[in-house]
Every structure is written in C-alpha cells, then in structure tokens.
Protein backbone atom coordinates (compact mmCIF):
# COMPACT_ATOMS: atom_id res chain seq x y z
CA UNK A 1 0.00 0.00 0.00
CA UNK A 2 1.59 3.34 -1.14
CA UNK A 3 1.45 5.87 1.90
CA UNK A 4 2.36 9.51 2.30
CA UNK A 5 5.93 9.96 2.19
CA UNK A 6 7.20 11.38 5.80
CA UNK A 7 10.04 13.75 5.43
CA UNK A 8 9.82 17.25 7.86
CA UNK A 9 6.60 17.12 9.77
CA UNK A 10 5.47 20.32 11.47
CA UNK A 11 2.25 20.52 13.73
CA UNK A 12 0.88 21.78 16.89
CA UNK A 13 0.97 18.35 19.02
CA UNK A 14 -1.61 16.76 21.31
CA UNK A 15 -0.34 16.34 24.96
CA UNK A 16 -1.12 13.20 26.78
CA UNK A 17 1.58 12.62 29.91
CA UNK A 18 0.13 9.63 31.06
CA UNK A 19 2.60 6.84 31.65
CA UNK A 20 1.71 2.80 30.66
CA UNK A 21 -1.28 3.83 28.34
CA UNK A 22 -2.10 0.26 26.90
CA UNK A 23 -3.59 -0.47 23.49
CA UNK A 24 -7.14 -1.36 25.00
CA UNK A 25 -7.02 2.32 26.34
CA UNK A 26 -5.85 3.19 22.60
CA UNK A 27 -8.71 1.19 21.26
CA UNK A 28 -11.13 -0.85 23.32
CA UNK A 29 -11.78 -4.35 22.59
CA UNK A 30 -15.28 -4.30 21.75
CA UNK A 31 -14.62 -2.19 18.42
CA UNK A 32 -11.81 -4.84 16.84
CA UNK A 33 -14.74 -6.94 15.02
CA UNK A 34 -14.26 -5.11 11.77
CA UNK A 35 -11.86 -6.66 9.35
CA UNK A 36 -10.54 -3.36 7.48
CA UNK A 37 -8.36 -0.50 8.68
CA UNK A 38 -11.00 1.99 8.28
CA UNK A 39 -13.57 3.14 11.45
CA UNK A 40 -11.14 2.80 13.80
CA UNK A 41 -10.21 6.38 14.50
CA UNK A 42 -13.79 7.94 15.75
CA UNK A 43 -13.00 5.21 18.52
CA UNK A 44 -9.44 6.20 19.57
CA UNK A 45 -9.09 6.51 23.67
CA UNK A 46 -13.04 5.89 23.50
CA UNK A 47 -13.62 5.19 27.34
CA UNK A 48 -11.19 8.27 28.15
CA UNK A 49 -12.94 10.84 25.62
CA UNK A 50 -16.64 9.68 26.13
CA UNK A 51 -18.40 8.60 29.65
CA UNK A 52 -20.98 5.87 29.46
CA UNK A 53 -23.54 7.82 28.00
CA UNK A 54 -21.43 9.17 25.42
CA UNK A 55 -20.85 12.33 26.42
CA UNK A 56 -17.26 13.75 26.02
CA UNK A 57 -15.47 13.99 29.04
CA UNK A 58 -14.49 17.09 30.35
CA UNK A 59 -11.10 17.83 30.96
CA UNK A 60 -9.81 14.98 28.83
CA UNK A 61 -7.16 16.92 26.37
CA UNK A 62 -9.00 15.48 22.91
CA UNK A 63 -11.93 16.93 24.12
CA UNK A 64 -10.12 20.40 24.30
CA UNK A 65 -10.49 22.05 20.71
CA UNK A 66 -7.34 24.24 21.62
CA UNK A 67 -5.00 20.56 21.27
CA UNK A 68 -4.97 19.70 17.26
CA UNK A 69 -2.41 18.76 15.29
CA UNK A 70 -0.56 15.41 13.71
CA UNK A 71 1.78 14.73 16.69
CA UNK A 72 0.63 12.87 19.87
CA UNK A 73 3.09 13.71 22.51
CA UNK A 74 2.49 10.66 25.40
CA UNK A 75 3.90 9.34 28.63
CA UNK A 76 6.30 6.37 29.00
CA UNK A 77 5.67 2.82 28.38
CA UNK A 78 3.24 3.92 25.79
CA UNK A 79 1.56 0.87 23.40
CA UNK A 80 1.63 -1.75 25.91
CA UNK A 81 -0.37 -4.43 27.01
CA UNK A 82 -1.99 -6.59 24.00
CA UNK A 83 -0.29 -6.44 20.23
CA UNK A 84 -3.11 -5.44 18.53
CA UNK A 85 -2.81 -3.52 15.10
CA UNK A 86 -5.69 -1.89 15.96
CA UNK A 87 -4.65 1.21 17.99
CA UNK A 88 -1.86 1.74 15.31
CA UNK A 89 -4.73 2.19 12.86
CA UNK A 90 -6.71 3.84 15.18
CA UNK A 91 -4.62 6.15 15.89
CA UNK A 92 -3.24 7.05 12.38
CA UNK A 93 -7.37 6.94 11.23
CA UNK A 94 -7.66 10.36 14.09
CA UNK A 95 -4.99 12.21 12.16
CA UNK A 96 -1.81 11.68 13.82
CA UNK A 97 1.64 10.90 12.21
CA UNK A 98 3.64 10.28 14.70
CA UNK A 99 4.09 9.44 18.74
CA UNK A 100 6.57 11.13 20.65
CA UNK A 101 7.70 9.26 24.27
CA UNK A 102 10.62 8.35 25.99
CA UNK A 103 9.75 4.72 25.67
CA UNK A 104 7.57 2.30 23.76
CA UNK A 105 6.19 -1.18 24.27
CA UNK A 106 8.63 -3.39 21.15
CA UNK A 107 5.21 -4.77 20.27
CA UNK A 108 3.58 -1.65 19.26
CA UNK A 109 6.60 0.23 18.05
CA UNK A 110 6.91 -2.61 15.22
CA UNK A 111 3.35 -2.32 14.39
CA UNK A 112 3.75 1.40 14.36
CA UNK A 113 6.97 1.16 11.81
CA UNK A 114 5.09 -1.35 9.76
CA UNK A 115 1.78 1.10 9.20
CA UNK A 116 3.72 4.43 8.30
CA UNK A 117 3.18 5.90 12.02
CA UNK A 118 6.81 7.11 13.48
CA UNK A 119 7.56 6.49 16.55
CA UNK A 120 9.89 9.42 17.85
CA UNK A 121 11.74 8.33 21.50
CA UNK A 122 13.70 10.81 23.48
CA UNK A 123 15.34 11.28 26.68
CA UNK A 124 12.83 11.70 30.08
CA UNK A 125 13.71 15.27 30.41
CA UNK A 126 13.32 16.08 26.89
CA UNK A 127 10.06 14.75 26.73
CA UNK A 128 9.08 16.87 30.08
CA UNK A 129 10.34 19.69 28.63
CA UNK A 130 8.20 19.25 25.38
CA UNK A 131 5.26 18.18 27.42
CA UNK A 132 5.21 21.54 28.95
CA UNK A 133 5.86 23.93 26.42
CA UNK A 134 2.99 22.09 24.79
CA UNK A 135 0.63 22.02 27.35
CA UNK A 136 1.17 25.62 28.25
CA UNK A 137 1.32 27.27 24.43
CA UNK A 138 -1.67 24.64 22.35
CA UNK A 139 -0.05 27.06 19.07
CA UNK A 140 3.46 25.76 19.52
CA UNK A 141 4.45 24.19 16.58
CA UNK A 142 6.92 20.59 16.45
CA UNK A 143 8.55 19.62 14.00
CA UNK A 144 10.11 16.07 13.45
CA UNK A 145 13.05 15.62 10.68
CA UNK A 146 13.29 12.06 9.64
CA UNK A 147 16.03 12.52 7.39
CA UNK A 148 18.04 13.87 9.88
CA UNK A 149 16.10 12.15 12.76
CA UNK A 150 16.09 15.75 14.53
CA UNK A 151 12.76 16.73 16.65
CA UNK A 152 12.63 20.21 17.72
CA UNK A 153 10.67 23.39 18.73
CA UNK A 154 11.32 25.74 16.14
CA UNK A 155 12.88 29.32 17.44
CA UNK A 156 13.18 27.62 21.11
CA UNK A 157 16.63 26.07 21.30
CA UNK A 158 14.70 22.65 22.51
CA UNK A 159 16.08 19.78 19.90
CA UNK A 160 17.00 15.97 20.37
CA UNK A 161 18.03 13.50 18.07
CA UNK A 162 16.08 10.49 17.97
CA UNK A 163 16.54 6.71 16.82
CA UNK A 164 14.98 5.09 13.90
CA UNK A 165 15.57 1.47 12.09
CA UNK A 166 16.73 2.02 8.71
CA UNK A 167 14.99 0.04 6.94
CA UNK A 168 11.65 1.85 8.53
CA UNK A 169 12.96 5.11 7.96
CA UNK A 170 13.04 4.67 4.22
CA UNK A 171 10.17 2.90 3.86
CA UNK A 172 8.71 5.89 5.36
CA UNK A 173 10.40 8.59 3.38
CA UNK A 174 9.78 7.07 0.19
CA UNK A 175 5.82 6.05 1.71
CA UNK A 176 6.31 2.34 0.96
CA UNK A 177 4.76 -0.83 2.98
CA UNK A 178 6.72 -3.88 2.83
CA UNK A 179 5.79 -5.59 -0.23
CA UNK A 180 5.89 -2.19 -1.95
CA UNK A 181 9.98 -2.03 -0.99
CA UNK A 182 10.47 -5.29 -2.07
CA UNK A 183 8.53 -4.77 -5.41
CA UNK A 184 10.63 -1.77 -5.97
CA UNK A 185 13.86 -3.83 -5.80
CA UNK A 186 12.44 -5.85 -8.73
CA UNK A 187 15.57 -4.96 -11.00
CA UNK A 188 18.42 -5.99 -7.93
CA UNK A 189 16.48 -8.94 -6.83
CA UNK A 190 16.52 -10.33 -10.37
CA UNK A 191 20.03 -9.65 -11.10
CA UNK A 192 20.79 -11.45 -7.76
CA UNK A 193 19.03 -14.49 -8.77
CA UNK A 194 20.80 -14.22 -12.25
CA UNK A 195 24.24 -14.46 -10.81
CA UNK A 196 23.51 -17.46 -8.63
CA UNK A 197 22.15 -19.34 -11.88
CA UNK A 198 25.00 -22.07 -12.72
C-alpha cells in the first residue's frame, strides 16, 4: 500500500503525559470486530474521551479544541499491554503521524513502523520539557526531521536526536509498505538471482 511519504513534519501536538497507556485504552476491545483498517479512529481513547452515556469527558485533552495537530506527545511505556494492530490504525485513522515518548512497548513500536506511524523516543527530560511547552502554548508548533532524525521546537533552542531502524525510515520517506519495498527492488532482486544461476 503506497502511503504519504514522511520527510519534515510540522504541527501543533496533542499532549497526553500519562505513563503505561495500553492499546485497550488506545482502542477498546469491543470495536476490533471489523476486518478493514477503516472506522477505527472515531473510537481512539473511546472510554477516556466519552463517559458511558457518550458524552465527552471534560477535561480529557482530545476533548479540548485548543489541542490539534498530527503529533501525539504521550507518557512512557506507551503501546503496551496486547499487540493489537488496531490502535496503530486507530490512531493514524484520528490524524496523527507520529508518537513522541521516551519509551515504547517493542510490540507496538513494530506495528507502528510497519503502518507508516513514526515512533519518535527521546530522553525523560526532553520529553518533560516538550510536554510543557505544549501544554502551556496549544499554538506551539513541532517539528520532526526524519532525514536527519532531529525533533525540535522551532525558534526555542529545545532539539534531540532520535533513533529510527533504517529500513523503517526509508520505507517511510519514500511512503512504501513492505511488499511495496520489495517490489521496488524488482531490478536488484533479479540480477541477484541471475548471478547465482549455474
């Protein structure tokens, strides 16, 4: 599946400092019956945004209309708890292009990488430092270079490098899944298999 390339992304962020947010929290059991991709966003953090009548929460920062933006800036441990797909494509279906924390569950991290969503980690005090500024200012804008694998808060000084698997980071920059990067190394893969022909 051919996805939008990610190069230099720069949005306002969403702030959500909540440590060991699990991926029923992300997306609650009861809405993984459907067999698609689509549908899953309008139910992202469901049981945090809505109460059991289905009225939005107040106080919870989605329900805020001054937090928008592709960039969901959350606590540590964040994605753990059961490997479901889902909350990768529930979160990517609200909008978001990326996570920011100072740690992720392996699980999720891999499905994140594998469905175009980067997963940006930094240090603990980086991340405290971003969750403030963000919390405080809703307008500030962050921007994330994968090239460079830079994240930083324009005209602020704040800026950390950040890890990324190669092999993800180019599928990402040239918005290829994993059969699309291998059918794009047609050409090398059959000049491979020429030279091992006897």
């Amino acid at each position: 599946m051919i996805r939008k390339k990610f190069t230099i992304l720069e949005s306002t962020a969403v702030p959500l400092p909540l440590a060991n947010i699990d991926t029923d929290q992300i997306i609650p059991a009861r809405f993984l019956s459907a067999t698609g991709r689509g549908g899953f966003g309008e139910n992202l953090f469901r049981d945090r945004r809505f109460d059991s009548d289905g009225h939005p929460v107040p106080g919870f920062v989605f329900n805020n209309p001054a937090y928008r933006g592709e960039i969901l800036i959350a606590g540590s441990n964040f994605g753990c708890g059961s490997s479901r797909e889902h909350a990768v494509w529930a979160i990517t279906g609200y909008g978001f292009r990326a996570v920011v924390s100072d740690s992720f569950a392996d699980i999720f991290m891999n499905n994140a990488l594998n469905n175009g969503l980067l997963t940006v980690t930094v240090t603990p005090e980086f991340l405290a430092q971003l969750i403030e500024l963000v919390t405080s200012h809703p307008a500030t804008k962050v921007q994330i270079n994968l090239p460079e694998q830079v994240i930083s808060v324009p005209g602020t000084g704040l800026k950390s490098e950040f890890p990324v698997n190669p092999f993800r980071k180019e599928c990402l920059i040239k918005g290829l899944d994993n059969i699309d990067y291998l059918l794009s190394m047609k050409e090398e893969i059959l000049e491979f298999e020429k030279s091992r022909q006897p």
